[in-house]
C-alpha atoms as a PDB file:
ATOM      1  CA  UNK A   1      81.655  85.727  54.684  1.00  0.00           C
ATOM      2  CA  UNK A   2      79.860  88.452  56.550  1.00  0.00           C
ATOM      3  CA  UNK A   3      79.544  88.237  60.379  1.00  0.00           C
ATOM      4  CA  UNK A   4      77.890  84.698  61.047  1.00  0.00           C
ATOM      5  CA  UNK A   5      75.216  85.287  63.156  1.00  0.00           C
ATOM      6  CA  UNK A   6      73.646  88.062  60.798  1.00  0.00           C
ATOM      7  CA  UNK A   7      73.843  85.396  57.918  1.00  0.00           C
ATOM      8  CA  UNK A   8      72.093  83.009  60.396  1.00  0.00           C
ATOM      9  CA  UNK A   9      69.959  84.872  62.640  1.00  0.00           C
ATOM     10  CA  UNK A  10      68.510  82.372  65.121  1.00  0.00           C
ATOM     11  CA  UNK A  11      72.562  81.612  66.216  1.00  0.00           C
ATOM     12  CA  UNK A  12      72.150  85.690  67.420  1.00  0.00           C
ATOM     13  CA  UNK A  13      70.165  83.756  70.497  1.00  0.00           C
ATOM     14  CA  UNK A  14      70.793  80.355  70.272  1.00  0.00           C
ATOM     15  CA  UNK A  15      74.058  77.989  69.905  1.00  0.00           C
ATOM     16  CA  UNK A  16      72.443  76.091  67.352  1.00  0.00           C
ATOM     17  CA  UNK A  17      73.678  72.730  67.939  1.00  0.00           C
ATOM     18  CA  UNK A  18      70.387  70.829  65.783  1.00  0.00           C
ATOM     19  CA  UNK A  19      71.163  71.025  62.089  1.00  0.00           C
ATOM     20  CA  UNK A  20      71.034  67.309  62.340  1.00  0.00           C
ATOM     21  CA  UNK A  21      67.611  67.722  62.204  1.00  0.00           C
ATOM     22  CA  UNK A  22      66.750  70.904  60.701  1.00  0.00           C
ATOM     23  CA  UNK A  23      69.238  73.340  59.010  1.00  0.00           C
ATOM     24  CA  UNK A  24      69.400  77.032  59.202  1.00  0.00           C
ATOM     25  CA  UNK A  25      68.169  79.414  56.634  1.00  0.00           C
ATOM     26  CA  UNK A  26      70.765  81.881  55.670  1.00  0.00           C
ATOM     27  CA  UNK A  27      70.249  85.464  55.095  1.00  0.00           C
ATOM     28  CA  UNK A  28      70.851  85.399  51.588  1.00  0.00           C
ATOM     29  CA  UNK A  29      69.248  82.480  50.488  1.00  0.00           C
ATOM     30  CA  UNK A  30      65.975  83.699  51.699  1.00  0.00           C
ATOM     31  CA  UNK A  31      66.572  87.367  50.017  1.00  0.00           C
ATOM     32  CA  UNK A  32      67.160  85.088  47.090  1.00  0.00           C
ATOM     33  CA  UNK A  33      64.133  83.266  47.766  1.00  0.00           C
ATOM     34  CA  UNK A  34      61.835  86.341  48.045  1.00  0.00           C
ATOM     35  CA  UNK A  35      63.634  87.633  44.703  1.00  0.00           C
ATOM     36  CA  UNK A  36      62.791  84.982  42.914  1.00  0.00           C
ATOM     37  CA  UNK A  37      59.013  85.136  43.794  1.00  0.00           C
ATOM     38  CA  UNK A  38      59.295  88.663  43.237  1.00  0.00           C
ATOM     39  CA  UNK A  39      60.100  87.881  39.464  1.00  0.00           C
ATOM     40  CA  UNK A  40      57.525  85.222  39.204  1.00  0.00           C
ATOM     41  CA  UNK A  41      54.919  87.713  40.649  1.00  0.00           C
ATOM     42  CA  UNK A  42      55.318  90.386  38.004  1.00  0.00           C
ATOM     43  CA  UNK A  43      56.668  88.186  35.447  1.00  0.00           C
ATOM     44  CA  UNK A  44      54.446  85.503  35.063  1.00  0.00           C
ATOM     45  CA  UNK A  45      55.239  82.664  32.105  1.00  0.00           C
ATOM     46  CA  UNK A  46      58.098  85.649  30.965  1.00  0.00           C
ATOM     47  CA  UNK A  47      59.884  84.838  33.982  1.00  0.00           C
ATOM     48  CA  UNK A  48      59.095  81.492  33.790  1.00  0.00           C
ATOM     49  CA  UNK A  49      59.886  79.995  30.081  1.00  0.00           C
ATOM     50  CA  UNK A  50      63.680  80.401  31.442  1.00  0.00           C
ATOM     51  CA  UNK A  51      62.932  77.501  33.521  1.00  0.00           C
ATOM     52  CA  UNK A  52      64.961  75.178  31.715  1.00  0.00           C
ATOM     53  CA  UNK A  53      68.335  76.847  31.627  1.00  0.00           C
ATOM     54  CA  UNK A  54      67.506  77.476  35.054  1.00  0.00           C
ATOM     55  CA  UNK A  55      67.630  73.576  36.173  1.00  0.00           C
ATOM     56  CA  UNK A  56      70.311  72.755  33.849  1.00  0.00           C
ATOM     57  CA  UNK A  57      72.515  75.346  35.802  1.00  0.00           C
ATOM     58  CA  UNK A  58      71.102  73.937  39.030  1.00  0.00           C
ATOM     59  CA  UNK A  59      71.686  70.427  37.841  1.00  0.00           C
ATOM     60  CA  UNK A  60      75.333  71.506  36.880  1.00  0.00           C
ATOM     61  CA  UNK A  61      76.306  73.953  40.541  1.00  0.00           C
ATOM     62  CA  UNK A  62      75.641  70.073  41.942  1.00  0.00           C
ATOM     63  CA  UNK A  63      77.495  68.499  40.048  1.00  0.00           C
ATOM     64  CA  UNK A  64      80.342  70.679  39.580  1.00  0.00           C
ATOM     65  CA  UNK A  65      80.255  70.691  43.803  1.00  0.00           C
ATOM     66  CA  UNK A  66      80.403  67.031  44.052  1.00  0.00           C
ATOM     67  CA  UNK A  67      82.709  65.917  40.843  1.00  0.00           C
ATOM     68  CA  UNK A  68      80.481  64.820  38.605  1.00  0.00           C
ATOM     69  CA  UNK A  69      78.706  65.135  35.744  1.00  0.00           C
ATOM     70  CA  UNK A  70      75.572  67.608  34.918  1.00  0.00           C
ATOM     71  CA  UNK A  71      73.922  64.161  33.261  1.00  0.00           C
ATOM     72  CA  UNK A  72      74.180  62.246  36.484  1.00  0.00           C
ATOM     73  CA  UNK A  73      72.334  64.416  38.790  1.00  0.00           C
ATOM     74  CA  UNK A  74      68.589  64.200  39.106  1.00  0.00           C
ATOM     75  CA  UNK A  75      66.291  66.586  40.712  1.00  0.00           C
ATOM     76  CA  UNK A  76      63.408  65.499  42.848  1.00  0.00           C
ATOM     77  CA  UNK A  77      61.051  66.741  45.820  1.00  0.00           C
ATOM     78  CA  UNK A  78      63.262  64.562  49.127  1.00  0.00           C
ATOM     79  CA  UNK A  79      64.985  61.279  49.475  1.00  0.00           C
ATOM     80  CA  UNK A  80      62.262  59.112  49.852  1.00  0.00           C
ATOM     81  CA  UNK A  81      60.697  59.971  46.619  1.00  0.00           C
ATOM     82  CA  UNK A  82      63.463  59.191  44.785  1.00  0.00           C
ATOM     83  CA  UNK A  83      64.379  56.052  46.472  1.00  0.00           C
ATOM     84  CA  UNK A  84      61.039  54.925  45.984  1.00  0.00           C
ATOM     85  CA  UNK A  85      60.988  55.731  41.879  1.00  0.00           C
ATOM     86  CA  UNK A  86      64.318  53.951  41.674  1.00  0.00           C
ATOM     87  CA  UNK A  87      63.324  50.825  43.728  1.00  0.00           C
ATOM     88  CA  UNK A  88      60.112  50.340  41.502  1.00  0.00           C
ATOM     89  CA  UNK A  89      62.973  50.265  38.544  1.00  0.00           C
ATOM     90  CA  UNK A  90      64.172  46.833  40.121  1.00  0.00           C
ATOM     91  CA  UNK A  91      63.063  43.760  39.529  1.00  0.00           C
ATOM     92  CA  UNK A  92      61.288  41.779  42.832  1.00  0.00           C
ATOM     93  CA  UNK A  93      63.596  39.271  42.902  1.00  0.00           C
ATOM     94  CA  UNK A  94      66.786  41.471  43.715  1.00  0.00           C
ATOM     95  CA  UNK A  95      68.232  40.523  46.872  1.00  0.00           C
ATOM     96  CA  UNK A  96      69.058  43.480  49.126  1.00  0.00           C
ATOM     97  CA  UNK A  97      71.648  44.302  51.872  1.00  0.00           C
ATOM     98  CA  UNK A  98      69.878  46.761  54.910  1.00  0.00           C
ATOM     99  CA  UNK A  99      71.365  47.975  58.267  1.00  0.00           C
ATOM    100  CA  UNK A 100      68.897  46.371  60.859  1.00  0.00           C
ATOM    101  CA  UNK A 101      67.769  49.612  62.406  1.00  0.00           C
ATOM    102  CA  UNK A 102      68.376  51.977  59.923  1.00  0.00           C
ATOM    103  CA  UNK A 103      67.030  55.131  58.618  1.00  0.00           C
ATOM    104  CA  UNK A 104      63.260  53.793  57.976  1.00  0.00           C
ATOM    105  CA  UNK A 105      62.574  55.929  54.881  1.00  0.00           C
ATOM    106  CA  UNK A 106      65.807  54.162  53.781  1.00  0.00           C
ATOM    107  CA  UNK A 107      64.852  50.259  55.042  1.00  0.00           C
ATOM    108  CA  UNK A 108      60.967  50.604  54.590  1.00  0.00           C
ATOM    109  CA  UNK A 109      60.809  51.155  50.877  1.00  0.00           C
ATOM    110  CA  UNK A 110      62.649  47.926  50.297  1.00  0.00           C
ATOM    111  CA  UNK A 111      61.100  46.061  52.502  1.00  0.00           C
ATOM    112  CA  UNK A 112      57.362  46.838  51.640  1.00  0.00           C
ATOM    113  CA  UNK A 113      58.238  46.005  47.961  1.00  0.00           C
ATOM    114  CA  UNK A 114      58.736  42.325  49.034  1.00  0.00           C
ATOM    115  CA  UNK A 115      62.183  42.224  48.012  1.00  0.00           C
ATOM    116  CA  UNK A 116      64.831  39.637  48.933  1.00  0.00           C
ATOM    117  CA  UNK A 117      66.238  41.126  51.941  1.00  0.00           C
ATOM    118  CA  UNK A 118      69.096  40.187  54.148  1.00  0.00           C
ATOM    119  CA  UNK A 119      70.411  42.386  56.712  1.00  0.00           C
ATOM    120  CA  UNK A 120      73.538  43.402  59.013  1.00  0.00           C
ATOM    121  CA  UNK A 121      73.943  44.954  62.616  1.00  0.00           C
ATOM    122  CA  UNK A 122      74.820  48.233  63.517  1.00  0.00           C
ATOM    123  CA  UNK A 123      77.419  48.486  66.456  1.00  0.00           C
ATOM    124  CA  UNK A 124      80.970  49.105  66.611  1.00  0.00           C
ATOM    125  CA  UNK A 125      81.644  46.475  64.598  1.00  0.00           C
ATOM    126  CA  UNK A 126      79.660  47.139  61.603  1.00  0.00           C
ATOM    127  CA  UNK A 127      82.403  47.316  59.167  1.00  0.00           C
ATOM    128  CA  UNK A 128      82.656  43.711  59.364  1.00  0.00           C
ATOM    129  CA  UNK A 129      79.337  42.942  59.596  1.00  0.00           C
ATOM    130  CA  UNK A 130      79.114  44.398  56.233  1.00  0.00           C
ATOM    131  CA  UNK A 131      81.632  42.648  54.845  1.00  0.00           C
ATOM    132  CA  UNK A 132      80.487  39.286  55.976  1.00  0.00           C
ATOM    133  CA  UNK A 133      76.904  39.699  55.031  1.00  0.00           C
ATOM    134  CA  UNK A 134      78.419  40.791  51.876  1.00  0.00           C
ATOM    135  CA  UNK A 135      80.085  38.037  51.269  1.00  0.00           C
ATOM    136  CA  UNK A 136      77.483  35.414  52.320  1.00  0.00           C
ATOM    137  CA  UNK A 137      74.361  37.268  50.895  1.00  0.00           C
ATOM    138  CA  UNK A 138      76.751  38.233  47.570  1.00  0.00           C
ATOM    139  CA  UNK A 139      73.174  41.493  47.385  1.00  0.00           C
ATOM    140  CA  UNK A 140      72.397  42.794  44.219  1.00  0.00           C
ATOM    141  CA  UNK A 141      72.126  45.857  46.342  1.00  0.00           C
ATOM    142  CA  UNK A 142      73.392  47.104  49.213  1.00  0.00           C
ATOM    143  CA  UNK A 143      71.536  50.390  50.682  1.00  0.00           C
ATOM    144  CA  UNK A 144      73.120  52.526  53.740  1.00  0.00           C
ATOM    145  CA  UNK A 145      72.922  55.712  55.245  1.00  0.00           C
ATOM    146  CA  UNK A 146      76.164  57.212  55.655  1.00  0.00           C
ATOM    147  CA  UNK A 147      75.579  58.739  58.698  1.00  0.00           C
ATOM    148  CA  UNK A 148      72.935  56.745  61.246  1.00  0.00           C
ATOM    149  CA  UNK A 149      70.484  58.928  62.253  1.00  0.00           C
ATOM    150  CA  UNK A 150      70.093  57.731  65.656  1.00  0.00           C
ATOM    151  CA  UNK A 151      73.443  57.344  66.343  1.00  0.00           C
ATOM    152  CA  UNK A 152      75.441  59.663  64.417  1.00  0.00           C
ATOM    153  CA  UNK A 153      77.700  56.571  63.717  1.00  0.00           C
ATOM    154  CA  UNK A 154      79.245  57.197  59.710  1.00  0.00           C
ATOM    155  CA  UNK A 155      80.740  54.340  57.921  1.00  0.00           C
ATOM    156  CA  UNK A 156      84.090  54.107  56.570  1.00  0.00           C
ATOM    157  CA  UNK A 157      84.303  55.425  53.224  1.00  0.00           C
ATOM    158  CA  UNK A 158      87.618  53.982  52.323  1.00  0.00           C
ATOM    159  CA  UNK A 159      86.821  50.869  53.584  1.00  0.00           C
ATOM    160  CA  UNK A 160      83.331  50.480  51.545  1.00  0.00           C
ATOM    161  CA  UNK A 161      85.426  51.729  48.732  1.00  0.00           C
ATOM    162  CA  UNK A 162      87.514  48.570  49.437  1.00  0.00           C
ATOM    163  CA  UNK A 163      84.630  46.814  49.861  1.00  0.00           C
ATOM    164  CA  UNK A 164      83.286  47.565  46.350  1.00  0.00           C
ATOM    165  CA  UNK A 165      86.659  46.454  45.011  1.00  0.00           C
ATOM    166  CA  UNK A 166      85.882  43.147  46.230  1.00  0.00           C
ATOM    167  CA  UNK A 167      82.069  42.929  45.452  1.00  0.00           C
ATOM    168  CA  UNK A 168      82.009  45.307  41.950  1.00  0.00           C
ATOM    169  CA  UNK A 169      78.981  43.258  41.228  1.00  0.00           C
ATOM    170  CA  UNK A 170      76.427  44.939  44.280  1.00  0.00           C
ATOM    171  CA  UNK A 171      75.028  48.772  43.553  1.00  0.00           C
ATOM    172  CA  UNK A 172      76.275  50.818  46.642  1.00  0.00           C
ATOM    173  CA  UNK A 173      73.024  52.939  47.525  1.00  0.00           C
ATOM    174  CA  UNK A 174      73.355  55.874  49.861  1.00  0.00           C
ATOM    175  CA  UNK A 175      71.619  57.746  51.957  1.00  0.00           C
ATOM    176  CA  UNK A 176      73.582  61.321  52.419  1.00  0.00           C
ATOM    177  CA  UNK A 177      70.912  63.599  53.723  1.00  0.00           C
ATOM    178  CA  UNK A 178      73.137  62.978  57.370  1.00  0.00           C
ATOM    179  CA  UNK A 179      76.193  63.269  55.577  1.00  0.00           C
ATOM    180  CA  UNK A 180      76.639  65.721  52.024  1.00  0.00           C
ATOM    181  CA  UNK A 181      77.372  68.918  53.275  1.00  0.00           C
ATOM    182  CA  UNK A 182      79.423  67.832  56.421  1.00  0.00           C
ATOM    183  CA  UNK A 183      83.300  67.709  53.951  1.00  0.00           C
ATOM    184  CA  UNK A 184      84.486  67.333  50.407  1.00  0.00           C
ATOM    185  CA  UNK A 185      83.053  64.559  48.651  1.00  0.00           C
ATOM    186  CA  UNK A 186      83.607  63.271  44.862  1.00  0.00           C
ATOM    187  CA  UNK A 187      80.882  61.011  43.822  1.00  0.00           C
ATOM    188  CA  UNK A 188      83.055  60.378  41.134  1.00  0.00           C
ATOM    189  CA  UNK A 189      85.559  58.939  43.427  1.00  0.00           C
ATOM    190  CA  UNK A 190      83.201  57.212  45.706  1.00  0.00           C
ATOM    191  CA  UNK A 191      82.759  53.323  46.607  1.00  0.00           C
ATOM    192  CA  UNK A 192      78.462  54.259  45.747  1.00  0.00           C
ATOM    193  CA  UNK A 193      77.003  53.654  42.733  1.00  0.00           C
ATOM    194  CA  UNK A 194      73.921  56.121  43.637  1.00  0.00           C
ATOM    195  CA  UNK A 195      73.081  58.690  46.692  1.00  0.00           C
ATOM    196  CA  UNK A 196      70.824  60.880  47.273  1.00  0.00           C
ATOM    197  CA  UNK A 197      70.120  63.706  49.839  1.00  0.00           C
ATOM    198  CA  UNK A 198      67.366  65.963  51.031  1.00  0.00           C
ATOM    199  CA  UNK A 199      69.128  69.190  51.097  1.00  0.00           C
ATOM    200  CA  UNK A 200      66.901  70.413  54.580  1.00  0.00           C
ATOM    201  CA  UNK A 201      69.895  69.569  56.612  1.00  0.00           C
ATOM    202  CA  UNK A 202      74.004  70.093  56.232  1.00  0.00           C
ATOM    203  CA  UNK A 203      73.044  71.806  52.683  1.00  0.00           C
ATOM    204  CA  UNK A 204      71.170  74.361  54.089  1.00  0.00           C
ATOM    205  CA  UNK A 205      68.802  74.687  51.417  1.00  0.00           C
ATOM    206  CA  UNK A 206      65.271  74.278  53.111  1.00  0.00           C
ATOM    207  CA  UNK A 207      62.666  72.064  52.573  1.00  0.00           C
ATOM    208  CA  UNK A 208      61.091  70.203  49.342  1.00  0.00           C
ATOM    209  CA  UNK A 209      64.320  69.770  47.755  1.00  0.00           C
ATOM    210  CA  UNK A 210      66.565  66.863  47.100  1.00  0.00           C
ATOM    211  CA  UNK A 211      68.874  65.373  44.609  1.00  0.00           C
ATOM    212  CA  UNK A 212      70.110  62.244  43.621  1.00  0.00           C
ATOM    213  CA  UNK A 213      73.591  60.987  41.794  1.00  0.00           C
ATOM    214  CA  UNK A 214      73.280  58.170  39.526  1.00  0.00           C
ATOM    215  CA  UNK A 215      76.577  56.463  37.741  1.00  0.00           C
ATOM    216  CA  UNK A 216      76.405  55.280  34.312  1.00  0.00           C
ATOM    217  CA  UNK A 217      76.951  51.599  35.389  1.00  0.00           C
ATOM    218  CA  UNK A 218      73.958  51.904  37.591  1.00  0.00           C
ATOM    219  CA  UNK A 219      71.456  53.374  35.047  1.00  0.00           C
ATOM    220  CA  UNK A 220      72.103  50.253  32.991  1.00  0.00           C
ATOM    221  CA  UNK A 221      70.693  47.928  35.795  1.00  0.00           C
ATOM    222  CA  UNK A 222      68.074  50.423  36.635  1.00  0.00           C
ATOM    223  CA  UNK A 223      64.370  50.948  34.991  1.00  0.00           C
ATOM    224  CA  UNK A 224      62.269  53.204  36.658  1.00  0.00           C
ATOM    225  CA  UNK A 225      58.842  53.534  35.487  1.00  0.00           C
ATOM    226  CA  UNK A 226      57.876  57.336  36.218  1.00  0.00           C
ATOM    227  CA  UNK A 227      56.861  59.140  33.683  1.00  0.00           C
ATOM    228  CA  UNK A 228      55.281  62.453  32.608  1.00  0.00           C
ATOM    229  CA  UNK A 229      55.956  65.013  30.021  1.00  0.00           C
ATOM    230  CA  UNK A 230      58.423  66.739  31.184  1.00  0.00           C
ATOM    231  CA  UNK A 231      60.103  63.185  31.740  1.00  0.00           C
ATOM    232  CA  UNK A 232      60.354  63.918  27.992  1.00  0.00           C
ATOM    233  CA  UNK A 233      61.603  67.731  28.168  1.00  0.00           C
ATOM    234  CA  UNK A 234      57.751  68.449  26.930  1.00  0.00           C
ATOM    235  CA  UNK A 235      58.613  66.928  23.506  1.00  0.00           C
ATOM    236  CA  UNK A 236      55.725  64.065  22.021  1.00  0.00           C
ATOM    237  CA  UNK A 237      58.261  63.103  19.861  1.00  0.00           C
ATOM    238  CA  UNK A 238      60.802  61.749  22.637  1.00  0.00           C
ATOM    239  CA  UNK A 239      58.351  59.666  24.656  1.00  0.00           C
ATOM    240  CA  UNK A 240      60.124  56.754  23.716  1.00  0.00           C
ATOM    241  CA  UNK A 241      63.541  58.147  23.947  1.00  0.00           C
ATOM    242  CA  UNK A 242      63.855  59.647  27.752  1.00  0.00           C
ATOM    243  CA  UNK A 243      67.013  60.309  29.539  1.00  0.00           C
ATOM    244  CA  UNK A 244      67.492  58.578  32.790  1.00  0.00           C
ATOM    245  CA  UNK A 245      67.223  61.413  35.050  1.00  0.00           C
ATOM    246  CA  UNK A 246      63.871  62.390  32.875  1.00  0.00           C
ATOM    247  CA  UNK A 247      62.406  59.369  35.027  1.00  0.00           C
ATOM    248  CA  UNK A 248      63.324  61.032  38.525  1.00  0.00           C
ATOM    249  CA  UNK A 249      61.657  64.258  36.961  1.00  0.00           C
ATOM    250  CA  UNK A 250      58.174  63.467  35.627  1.00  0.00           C
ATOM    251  CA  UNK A 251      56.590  66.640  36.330  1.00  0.00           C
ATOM    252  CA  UNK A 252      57.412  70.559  36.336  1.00  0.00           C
ATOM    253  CA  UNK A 253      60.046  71.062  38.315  1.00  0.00           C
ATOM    254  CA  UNK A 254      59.974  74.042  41.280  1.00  0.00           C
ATOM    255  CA  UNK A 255      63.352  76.768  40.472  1.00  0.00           C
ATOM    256  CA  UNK A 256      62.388  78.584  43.934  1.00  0.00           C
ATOM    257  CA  UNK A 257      62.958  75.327  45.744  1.00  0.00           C
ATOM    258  CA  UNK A 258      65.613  73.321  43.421  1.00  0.00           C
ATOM    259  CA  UNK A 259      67.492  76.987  43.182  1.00  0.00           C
ATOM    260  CA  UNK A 260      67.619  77.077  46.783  1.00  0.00           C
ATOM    261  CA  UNK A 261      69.999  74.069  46.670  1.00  0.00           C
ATOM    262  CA  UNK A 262      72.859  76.299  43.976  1.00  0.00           C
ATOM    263  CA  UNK A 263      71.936  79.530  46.241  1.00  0.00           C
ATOM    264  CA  UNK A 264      73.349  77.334  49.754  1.00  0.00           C
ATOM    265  CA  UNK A 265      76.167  75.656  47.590  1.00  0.00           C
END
């Protein structure tokens, strides 16, 4: 890597010690960025009918960076979007696990639909608190952030993995927009079922971006009701057929912004 502050300019005056809240831009992502307008500018629809190879090779960078699969990974504008599309896929009786006091765009979604909700503390102890609200509540769900935002407090991973040993039955939901970026991490491998992340933060990627991973097991208990035609890769014919991930991705889908995401990785 070149010398770090001329990759990251504002670190040239600052010690930048607020990623938490808003990541840098590097100098080559934004060349990248200003590139790819470039293209669009005097290229018009030429430059953009290669759209769709373009977000399949998106889709796959992701995936190939967090061990899974290109058919798990779903594109979509932040977090909260896509929590939203997949919590209007539940039924409104599902019960639901919450951290009291956690990340509202994670809690408030759930809680606005009416669901069943139970919740557990967040202190020092909130390992068990889990895993005693687990077992009385027995959630269909159980949504976290894996980093708190107010606290900077990050659960266990090998202990939720435990955890989902014991309750295989709940959907582990995460919240990594805190968290992906910070180490390795194979979804693959992981006690959740689904996270998601807007990539503003520990991705470096900028704003309007965000992705979601989705296991198999999880689609099958999922139903979200999104739809538009690109939901059904612009084909009439395949209106009643769509892909999973065509749900999180109703509409045209932005290669300046999603690229942005392979560009950082």
């Amino acid at each position: 890597m070149r010398d770090f502050s001329h990759e990251f300019p504002a670190t040239s005056d600052h010690t930048y010690l607020n990623t938490a809240s808003c990541g840098l831009l590097s100098r080559t992502l934004t060349t990248w960025r200003h590139d790819h307008d470039q293209r669009l500018m005097e290229g018009g629809s030429m430059f953009r009918d290669l759209h769709k190879q373009h977000i399949r090779e998106i889709r796959a960078t992701i995936a190939r960076f967090f061990s899974t699969s290109e058919s798990n990974v779903a594109l979509v504008p932040n977090f909260s979007f896509g929590w939203n599309t997949l919590l209007d896929g539940l039924p409104r009786d599902r019960k639901v696990l919450l951290l009291k006091g956690d990340y509202p765009s994670v809690n408030w979604p759930v809680e606005h639909r009416k669901f069943n909700t139970c919740y557990a503390d967040i202190d020092e102890h909130m390992e068990q608190h889990i895993a005693q609200a687990l077992e009385t509540h027995r959630p269909d769900i159980f949504a976290i952030s894996v980093v708190q935002y107010i606290s900077g407090l990050k659960i266990d991973l090998q202990y939720l993995k435990d955890l989902k040993a014991r309750f295989p039955d709940t959907l582990f939901v995460a919240d990594g927009t805190q968290f992906l970026g910070t180490e390795v991490f194979d979804f693959d491998e992981s006690p959740f079922d689904i996270i998601g992340a807007s990539t503003y933060k520990w991705m470096l990627a900028g704003y309007g971006n965000a992705f979601f991973m989705i296991k198999d097991s999880a689609k099958q208990r999922i139903a979200p009701i999104a739809i538009g035609f690109n939901s059904a890769d612009a084909k009439f014919s395949k209106e009643n057929d769509i892909e999973f991930v065509g749900r999180l991705e109703p509409g045209h889908q932005d290669t300046l912004n999603y690229g942005s995401i392979a560009q950082s990785i």
